[in-house]
PDB file of N, CA and C in Angstrom:
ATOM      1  N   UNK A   1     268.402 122.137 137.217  1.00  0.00           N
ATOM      2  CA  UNK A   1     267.264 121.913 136.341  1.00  0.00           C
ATOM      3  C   UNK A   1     267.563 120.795 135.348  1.00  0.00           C
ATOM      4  N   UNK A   2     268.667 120.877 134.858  1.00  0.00           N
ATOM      5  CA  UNK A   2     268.771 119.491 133.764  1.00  0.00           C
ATOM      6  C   UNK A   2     269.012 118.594 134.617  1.00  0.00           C
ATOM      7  N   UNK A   3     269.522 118.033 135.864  1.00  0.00           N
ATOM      8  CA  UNK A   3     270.350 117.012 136.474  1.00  0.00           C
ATOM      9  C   UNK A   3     268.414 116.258 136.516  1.00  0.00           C
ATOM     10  N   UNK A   4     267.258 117.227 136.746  1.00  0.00           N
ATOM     11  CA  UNK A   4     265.800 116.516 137.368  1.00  0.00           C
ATOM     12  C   UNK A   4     265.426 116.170 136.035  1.00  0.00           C
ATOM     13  N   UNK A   5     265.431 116.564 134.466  1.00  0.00           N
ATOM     14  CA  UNK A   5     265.027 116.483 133.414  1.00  0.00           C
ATOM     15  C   UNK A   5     265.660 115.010 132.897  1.00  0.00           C
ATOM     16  N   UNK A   6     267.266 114.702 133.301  1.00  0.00           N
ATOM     17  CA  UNK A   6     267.856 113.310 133.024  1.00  0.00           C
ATOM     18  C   UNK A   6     267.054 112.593 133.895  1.00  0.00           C
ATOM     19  N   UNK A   7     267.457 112.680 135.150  1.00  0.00           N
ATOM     20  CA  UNK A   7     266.383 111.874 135.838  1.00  0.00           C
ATOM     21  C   UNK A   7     264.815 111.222 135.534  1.00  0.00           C
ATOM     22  N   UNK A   8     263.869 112.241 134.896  1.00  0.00           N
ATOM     23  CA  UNK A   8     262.659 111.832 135.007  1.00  0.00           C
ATOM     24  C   UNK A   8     262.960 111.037 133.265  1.00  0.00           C
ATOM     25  N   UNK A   9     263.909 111.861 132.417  1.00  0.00           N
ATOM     26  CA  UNK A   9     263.896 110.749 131.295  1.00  0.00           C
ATOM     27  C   UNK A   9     264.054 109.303 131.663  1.00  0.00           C
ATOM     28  N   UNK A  10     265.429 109.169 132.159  1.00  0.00           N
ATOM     29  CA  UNK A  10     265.960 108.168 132.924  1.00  0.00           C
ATOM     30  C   UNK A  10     264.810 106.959 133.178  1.00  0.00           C
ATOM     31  N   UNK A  11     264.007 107.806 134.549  1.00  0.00           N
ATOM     32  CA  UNK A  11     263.304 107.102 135.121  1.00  0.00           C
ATOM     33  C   UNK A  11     262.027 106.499 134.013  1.00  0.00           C
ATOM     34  N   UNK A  12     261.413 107.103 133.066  1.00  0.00           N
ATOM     35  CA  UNK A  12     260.725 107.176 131.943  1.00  0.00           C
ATOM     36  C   UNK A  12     261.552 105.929 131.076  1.00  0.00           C
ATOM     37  N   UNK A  13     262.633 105.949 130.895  1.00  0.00           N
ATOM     38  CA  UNK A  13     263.209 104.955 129.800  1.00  0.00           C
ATOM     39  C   UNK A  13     263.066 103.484 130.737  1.00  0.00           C
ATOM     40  N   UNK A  14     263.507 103.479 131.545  1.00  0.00           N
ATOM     41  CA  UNK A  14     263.664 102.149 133.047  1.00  0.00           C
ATOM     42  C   UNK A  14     262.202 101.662 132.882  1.00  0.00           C
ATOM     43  N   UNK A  15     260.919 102.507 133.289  1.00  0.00           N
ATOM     44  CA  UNK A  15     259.588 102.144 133.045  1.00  0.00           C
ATOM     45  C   UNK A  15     259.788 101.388 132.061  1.00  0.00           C
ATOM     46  N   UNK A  16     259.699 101.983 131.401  1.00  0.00           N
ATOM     47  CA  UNK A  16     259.467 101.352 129.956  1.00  0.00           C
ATOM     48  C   UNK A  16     260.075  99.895 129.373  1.00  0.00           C
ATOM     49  N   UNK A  17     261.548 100.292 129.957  1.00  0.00           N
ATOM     50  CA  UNK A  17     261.923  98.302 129.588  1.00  0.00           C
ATOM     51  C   UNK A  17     261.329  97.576 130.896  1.00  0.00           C
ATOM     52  N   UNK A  18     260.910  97.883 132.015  1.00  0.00           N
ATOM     53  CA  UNK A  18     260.575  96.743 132.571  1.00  0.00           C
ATOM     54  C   UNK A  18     259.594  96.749 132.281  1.00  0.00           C
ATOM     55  N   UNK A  19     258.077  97.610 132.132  1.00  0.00           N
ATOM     56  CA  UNK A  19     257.041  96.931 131.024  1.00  0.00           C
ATOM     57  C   UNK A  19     257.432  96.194 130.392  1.00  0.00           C
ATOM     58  N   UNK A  20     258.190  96.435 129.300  1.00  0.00           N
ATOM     59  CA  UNK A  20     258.320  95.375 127.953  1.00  0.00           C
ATOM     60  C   UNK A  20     258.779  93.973 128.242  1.00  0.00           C
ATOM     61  N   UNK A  21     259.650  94.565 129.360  1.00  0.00           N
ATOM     62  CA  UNK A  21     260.734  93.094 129.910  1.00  0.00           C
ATOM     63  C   UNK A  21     259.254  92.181 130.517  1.00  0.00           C
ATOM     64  N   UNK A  22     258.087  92.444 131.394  1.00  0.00           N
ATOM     65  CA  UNK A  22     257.202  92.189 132.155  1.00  0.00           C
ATOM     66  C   UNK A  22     256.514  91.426 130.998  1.00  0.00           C
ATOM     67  N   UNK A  23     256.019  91.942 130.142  1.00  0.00           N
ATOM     68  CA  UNK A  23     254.702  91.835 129.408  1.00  0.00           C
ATOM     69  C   UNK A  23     255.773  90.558 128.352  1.00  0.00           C
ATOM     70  N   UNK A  24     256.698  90.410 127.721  1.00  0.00           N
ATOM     71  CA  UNK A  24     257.547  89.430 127.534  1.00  0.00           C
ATOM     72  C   UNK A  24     257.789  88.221 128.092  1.00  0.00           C
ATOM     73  N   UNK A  25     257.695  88.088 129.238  1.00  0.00           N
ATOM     74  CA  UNK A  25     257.495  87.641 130.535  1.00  0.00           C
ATOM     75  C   UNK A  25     256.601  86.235 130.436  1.00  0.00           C
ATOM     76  N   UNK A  26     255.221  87.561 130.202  1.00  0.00           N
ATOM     77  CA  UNK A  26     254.160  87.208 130.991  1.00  0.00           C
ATOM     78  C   UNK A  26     253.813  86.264 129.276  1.00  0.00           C
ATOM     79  N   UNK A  27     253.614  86.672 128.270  1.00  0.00           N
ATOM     80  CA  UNK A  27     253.563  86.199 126.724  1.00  0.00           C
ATOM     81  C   UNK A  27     253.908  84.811 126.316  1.00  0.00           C
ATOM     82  N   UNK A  28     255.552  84.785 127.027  1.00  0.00           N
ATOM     83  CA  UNK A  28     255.936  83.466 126.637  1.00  0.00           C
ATOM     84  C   UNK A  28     255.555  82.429 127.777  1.00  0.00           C
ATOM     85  N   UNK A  29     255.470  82.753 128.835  1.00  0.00           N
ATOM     86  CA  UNK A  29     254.382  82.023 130.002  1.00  0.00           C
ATOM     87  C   UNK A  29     253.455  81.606 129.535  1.00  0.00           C
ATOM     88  N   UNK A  30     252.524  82.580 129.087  1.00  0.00           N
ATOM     89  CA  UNK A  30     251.138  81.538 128.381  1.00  0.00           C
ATOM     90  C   UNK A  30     251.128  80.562 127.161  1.00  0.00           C
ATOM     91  N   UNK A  31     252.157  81.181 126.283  1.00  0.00           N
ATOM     92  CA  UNK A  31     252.133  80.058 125.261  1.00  0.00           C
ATOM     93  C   UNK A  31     252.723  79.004 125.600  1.00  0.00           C
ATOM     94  N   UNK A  32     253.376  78.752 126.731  1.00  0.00           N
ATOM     95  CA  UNK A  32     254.376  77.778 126.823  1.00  0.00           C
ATOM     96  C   UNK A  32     253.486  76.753 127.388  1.00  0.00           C
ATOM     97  N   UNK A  33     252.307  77.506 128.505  1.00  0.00           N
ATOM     98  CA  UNK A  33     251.131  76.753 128.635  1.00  0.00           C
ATOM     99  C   UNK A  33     249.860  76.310 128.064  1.00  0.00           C
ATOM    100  N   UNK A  34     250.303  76.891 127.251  1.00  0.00           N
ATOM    101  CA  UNK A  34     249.074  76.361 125.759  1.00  0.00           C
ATOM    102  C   UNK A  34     249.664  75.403 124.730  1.00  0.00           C
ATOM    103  N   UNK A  35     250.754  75.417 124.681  1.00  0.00           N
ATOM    104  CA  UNK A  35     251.466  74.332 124.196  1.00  0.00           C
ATOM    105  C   UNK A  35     251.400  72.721 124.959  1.00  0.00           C
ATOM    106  N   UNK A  36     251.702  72.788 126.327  1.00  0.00           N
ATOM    107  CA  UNK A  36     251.812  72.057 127.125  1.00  0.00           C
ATOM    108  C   UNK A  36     250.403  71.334 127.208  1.00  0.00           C
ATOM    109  N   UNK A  37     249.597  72.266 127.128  1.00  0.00           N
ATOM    110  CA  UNK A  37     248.452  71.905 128.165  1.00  0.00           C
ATOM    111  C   UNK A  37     247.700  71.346 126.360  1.00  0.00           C
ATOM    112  N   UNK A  38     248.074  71.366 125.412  1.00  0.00           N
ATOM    113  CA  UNK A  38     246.939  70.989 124.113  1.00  0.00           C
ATOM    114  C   UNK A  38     247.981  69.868 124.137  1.00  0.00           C
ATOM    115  N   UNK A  39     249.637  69.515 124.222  1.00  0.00           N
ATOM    116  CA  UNK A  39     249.834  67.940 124.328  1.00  0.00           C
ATOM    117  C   UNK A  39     249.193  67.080 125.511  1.00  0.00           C
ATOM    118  N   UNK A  40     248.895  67.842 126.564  1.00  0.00           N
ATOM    119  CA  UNK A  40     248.495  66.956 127.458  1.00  0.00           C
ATOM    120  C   UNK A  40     246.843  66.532 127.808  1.00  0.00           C
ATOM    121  N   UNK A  41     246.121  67.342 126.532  1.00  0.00           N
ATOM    122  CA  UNK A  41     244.516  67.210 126.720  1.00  0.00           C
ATOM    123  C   UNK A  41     244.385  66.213 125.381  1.00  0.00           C
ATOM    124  N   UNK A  42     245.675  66.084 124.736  1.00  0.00           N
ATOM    125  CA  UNK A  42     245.343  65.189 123.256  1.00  0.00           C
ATOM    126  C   UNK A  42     244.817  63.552 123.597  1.00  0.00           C
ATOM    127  N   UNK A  43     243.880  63.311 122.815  1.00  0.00           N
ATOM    128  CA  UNK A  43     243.359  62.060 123.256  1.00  0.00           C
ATOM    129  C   UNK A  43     244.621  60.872 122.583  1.00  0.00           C
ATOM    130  N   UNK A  44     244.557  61.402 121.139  1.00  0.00           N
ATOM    131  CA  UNK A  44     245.264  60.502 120.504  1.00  0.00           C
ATOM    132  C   UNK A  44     246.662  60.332 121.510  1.00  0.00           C
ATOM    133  N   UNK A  45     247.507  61.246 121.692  1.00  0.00           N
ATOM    134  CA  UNK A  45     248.966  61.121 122.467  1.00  0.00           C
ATOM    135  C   UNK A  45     248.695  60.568 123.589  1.00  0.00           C
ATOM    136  N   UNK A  46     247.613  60.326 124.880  1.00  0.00           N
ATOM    137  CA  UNK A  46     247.309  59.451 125.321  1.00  0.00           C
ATOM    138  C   UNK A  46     247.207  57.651 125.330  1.00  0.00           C
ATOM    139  N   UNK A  47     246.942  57.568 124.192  1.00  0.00           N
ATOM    140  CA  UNK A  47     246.527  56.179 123.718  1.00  0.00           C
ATOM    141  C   UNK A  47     247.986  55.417 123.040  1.00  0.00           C
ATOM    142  N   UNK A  48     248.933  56.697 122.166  1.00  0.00           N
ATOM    143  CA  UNK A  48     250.314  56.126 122.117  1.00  0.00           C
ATOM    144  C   UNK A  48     250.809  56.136 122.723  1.00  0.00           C
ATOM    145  N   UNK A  49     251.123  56.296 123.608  1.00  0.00           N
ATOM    146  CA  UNK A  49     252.064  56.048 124.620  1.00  0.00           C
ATOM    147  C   UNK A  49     251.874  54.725 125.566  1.00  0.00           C
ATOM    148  N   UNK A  50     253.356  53.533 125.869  1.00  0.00           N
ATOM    149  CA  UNK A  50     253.279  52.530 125.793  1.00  0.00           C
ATOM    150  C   UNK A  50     253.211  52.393 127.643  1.00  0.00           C
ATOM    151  N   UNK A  51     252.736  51.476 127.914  1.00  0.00           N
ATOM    152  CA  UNK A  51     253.228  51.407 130.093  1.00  0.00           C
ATOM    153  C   UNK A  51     254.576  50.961 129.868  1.00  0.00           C
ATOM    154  N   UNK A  52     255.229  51.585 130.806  1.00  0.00           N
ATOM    155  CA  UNK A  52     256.634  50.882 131.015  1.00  0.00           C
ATOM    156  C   UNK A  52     256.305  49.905 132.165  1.00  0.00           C
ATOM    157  N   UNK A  53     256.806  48.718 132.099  1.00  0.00           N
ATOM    158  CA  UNK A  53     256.833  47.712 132.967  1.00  0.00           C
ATOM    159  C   UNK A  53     258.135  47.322 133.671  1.00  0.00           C
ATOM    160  N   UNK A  54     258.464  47.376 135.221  1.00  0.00           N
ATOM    161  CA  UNK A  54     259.237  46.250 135.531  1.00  0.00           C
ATOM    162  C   UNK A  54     260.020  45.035 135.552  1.00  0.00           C
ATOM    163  N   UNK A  55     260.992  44.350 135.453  1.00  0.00           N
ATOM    164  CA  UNK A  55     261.454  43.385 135.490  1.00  0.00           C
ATOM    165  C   UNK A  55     261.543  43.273 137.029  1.00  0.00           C
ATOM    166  N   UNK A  56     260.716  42.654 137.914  1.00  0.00           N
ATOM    167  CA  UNK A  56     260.762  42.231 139.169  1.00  0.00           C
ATOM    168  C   UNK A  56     261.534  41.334 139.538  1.00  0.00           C
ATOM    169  N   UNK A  57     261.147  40.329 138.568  1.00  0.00           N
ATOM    170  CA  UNK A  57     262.491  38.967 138.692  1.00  0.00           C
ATOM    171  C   UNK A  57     263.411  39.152 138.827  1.00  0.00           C
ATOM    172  N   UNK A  58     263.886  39.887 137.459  1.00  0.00           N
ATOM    173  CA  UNK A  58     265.462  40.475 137.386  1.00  0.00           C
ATOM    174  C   UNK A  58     265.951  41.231 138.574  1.00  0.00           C
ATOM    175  N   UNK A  59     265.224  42.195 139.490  1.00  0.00           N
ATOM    176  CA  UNK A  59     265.327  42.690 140.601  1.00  0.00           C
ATOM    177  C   UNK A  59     265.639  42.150 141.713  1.00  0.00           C
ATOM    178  N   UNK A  60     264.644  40.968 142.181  1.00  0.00           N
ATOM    179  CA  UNK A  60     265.429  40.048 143.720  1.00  0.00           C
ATOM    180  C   UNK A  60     266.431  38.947 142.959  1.00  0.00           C
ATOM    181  N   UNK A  61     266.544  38.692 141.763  1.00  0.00           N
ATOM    182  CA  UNK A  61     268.085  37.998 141.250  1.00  0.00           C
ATOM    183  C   UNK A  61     269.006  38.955 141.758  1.00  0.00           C
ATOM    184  N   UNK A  62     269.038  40.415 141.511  1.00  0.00           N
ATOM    185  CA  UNK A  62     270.113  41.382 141.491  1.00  0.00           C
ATOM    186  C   UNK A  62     269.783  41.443 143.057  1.00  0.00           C
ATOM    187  N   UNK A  63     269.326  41.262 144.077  1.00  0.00           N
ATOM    188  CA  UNK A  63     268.991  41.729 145.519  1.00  0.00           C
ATOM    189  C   UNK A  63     267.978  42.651 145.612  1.00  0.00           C
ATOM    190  N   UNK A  64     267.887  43.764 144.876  1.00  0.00           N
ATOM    191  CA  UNK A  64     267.571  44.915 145.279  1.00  0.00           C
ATOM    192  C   UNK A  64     266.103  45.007 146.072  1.00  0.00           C
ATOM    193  N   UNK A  65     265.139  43.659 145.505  1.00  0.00           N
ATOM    194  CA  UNK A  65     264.269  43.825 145.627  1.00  0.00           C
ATOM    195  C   UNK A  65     264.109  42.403 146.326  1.00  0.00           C
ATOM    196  N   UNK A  66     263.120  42.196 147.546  1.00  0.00           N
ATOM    197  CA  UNK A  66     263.355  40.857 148.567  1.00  0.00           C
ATOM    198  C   UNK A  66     261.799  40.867 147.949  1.00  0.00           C
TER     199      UNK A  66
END
């Protein structure tokens, strides 16, 4: 009788952190995409950001590029 009473505690405590562990999980997942996703809908951070350009020349001087 006690060996089934540890058990169902047991099994009762295990539930319980992988909920928490789950729902933890799932929490920092979304903010991490709400973070992401409001730098990447910003108009302004769009517009600073510079093109990186090539040195082509410098490239078939060095070979790499025919």
């Amino acid at each position: 009788m006690k060996l089934k009473v540890k058990r169902e505690i047991s099994f009762i405590i295990i539930g319980i952190m992988l909920l928490l562990s789950i729902t933890g999980l799932v929490i920092y997942s979304v903010n991490f995409l709400l973070k992401n996703t409001r730098g990447g809908l910003d108009q302004e951070s769009l517009k600073a950001k510079e093109i990186t350009r090539f040195n082509l020349e410098g490239l078939k001087k060095l070979g790499i590029v025919k």
